[in-house]
Protein backbone atom coordinates (compact mmCIF):
# COMPACT_ATOMS: atom_id res chain seq x y z
CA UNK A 1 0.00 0.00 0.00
CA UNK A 2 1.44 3.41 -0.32
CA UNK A 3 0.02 6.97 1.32
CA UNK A 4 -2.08 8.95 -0.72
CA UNK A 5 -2.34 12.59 -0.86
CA UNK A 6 -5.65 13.83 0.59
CA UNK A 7 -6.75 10.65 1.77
CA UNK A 8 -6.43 9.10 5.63
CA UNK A 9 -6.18 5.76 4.57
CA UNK A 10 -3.43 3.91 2.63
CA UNK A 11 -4.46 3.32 -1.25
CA UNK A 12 -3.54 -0.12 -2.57
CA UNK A 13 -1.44 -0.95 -5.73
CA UNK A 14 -1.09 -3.30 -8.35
CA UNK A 15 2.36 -4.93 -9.00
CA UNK A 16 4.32 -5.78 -12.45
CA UNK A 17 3.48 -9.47 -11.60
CA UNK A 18 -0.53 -8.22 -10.92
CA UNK A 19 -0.59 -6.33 -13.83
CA UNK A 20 0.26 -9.27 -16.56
CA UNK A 21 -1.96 -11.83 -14.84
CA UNK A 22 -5.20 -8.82 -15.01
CA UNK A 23 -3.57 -8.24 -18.78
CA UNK A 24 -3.96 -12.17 -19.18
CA UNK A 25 -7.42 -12.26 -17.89
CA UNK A 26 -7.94 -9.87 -20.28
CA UNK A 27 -6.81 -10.78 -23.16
CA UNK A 28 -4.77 -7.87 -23.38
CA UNK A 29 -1.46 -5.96 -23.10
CA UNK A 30 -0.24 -4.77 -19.82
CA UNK A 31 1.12 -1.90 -21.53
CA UNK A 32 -1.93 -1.13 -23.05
CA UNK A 33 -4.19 -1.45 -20.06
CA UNK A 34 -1.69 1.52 -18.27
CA UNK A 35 -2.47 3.67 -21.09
CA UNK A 36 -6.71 2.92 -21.44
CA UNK A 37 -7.44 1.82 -18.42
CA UNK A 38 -5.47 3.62 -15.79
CA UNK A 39 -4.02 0.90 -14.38
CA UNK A 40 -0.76 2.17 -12.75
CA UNK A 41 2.24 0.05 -11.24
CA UNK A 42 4.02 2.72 -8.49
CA UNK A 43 7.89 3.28 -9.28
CA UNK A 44 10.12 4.54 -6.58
CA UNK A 45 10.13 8.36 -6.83
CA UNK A 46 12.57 10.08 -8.83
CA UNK A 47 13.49 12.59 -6.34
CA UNK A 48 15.74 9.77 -5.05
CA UNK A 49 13.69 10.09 -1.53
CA UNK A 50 12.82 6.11 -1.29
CA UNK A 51 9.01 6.97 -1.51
CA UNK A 52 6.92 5.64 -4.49
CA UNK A 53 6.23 8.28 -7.53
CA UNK A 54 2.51 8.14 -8.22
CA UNK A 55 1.11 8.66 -11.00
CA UNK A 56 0.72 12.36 -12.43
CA UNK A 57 -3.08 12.30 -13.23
CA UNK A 58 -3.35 10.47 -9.60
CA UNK A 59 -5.72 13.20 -8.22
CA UNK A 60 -8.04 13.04 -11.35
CA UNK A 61 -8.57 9.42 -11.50
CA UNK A 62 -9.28 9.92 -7.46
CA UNK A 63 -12.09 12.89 -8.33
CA UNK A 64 -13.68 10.72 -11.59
CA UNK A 65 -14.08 7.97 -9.44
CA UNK A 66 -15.72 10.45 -6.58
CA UNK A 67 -18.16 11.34 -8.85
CA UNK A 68 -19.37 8.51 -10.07
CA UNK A 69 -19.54 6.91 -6.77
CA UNK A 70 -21.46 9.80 -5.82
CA UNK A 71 -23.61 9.27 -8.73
CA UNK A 72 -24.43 5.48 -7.97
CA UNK A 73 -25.37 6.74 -4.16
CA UNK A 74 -27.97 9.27 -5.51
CA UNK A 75 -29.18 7.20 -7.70
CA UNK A 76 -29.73 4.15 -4.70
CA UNK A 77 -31.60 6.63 -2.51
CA UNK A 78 -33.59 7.68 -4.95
CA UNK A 79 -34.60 4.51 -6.12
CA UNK A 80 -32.70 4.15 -9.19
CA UNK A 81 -29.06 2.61 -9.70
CA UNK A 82 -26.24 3.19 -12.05
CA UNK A 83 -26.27 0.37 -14.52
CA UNK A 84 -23.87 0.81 -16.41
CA UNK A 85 -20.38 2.40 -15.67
CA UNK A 86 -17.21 2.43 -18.08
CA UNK A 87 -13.78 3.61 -17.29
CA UNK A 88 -12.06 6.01 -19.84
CA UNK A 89 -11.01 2.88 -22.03
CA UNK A 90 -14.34 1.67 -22.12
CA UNK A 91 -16.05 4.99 -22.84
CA UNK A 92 -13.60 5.98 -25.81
CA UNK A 93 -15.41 6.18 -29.03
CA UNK A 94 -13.98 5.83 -32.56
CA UNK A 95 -16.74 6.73 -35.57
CA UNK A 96 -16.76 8.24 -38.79
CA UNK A 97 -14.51 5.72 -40.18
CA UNK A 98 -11.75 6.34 -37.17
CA UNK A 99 -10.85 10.07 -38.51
CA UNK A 100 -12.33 11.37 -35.34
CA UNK A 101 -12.93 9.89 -31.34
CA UNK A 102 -13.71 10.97 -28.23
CA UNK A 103 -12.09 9.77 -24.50
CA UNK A 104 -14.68 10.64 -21.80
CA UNK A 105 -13.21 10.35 -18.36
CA UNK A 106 -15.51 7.90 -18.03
CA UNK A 107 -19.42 7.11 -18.98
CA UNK A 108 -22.67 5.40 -17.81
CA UNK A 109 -26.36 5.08 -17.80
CA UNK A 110 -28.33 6.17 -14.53
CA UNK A 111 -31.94 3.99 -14.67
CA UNK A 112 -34.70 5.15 -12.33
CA UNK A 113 -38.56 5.68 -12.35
CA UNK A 114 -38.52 7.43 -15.10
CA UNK A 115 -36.14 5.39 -17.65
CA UNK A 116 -32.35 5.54 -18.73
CA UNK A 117 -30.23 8.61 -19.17
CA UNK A 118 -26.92 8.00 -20.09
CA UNK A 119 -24.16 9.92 -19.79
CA UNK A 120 -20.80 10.79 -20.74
CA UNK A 121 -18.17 12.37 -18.33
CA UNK A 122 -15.61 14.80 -18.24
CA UNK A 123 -13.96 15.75 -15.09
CA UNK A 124 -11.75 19.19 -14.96
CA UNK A 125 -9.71 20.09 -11.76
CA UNK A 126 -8.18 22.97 -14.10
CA UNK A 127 -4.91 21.56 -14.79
CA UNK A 128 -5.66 21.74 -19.02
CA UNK A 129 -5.06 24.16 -21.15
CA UNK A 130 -8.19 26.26 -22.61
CA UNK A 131 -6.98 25.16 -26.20
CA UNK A 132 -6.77 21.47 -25.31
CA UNK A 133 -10.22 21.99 -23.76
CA UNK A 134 -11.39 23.53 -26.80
CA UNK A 135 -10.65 20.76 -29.19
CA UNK A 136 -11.94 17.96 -26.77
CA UNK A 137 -15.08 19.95 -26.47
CA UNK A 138 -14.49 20.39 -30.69
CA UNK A 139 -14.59 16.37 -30.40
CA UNK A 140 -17.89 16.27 -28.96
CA UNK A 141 -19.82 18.37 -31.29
CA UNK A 142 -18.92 16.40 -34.15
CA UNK A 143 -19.41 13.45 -32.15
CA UNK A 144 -22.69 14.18 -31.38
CA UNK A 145 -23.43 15.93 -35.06
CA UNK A 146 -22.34 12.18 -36.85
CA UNK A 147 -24.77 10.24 -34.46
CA UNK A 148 -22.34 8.07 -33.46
CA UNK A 149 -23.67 8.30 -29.51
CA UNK A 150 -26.07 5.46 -31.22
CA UNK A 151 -23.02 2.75 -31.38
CA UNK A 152 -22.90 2.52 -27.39
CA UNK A 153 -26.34 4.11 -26.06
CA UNK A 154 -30.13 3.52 -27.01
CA UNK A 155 -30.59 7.56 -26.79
CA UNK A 156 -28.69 10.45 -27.16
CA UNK A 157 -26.22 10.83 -23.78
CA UNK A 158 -25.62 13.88 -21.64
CA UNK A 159 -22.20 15.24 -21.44
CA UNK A 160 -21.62 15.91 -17.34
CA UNK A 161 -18.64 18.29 -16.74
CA UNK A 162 -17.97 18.43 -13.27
CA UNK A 163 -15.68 21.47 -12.36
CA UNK A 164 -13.40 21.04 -9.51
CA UNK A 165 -13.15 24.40 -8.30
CA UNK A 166 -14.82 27.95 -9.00
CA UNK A 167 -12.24 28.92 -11.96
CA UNK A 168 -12.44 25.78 -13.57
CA UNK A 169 -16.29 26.10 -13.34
CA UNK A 170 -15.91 29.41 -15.51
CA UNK A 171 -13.35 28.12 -17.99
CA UNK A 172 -15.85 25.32 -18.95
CA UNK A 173 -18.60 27.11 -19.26
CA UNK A 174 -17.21 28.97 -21.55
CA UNK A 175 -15.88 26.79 -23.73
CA UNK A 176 -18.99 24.70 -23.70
CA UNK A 177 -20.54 28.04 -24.82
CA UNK A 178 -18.79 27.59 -28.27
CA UNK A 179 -20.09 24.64 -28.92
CA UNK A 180 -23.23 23.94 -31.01
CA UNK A 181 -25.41 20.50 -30.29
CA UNK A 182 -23.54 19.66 -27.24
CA UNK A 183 -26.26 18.71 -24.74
CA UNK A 184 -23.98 19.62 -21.88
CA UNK A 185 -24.22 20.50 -18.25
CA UNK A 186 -21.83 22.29 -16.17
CA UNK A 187 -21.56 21.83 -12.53
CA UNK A 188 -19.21 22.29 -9.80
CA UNK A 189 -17.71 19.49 -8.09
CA UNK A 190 -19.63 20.17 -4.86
CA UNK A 191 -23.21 21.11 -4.75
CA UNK A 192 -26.58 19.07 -5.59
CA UNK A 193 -25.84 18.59 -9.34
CA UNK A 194 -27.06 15.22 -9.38
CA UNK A 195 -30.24 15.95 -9.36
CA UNK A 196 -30.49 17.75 -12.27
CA UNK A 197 -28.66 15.22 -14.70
CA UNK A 198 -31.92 13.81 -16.20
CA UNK A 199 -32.31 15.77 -19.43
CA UNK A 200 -30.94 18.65 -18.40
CA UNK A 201 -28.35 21.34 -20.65
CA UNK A 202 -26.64 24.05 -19.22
């Protein structure tokens, strides 16, 4: 186990040896299950200190699996569930003819009362760069503008971007403002958001 920043508990990692029997199981490479999946085996830090280095996008993976957790409770107290929930890998999309593809930081389908809403994911703590926000957001207009939502969901999913933090809030919002056909909602990272994921556009 190794300490994690932010967190009281120790976090527990997966070894070289771990990583090619889950790369086994499968089917796959262990290499590219690091890259897709965010599966991480901990090196000993560069800074010579004896600690282990984590990973660089440690703290996001942390906050996009906060949220959906969060998003699965909701959903259990209010009588629903989240069927469905894929990890970045999973929710990757590839469509007109692999020119273009989105990477969500992850995606899933709430079901309650009502029906299904699925949803795609982005989570910003307002480490990238407006540009590189720009062309992911870019990404999802055409994405949504080919159809090709229909290859993984039964109706057209909502893109959630949860904000960590008041300027990141702002900085999406107004890229998201660019965008045509981008059924999108902004929210911060704390607040009651989730109740207002079911059809709703910012």
């Amino acid at each position: 186990s190794v300490e994690l920043p932010g967190l009281t508990e120790p976090g527990w990692h997966i070894t070289d040896d771990g990583l090619r029997a889950f790369a086994l199981a499968e089917h796959d490479q262990p290499r590219r299950l690091q890259r897709l999946g965010a599966v991480y085996v901990p090196r000993l830090a560069a800074d010579g200190s004896g600690g282990i280095g984590l990973p660089r996008l440690l703290l996001h993976e942390l906050g996009v699996n906060a949220v959906m957790v969060e998003l699965a409770e909701r959903a259990h107290r209010d009588g629903g569930r989240l069927a469905v929930w894929q990890n970045t890998g999973e929710a990757a999309c590839y469509f007109e003819g692999r020119r273009f593809w989105i990477r969500p930081d992850a995606a899933g389908i709430l079901a309650g009362p009502d029906g299904e809403t699925p949803f795609l994911l982005e989570y910003d703590r307002g480490t990238e760069s407006e540009a590189s926000l720009r062309a992911k957001f870019e990404g999802y207009e055409r994405y949504y503008a080919a159809g090709a939502w229909d290859m993984a969901f039964d109706r057209m999913p909502v893109l959630l971007a949860v904000c960590a933090g008041y300027p990141s809030l702002q900085r999406v919002r107004r890229v998201a403002r660019e965008v045509a056909g981008v059924p999108v909602l902004v929210v911060p990272e704390s607040g009651g958001w989730w109740t207002r994921v079911d059809g709703a556009t910012a």
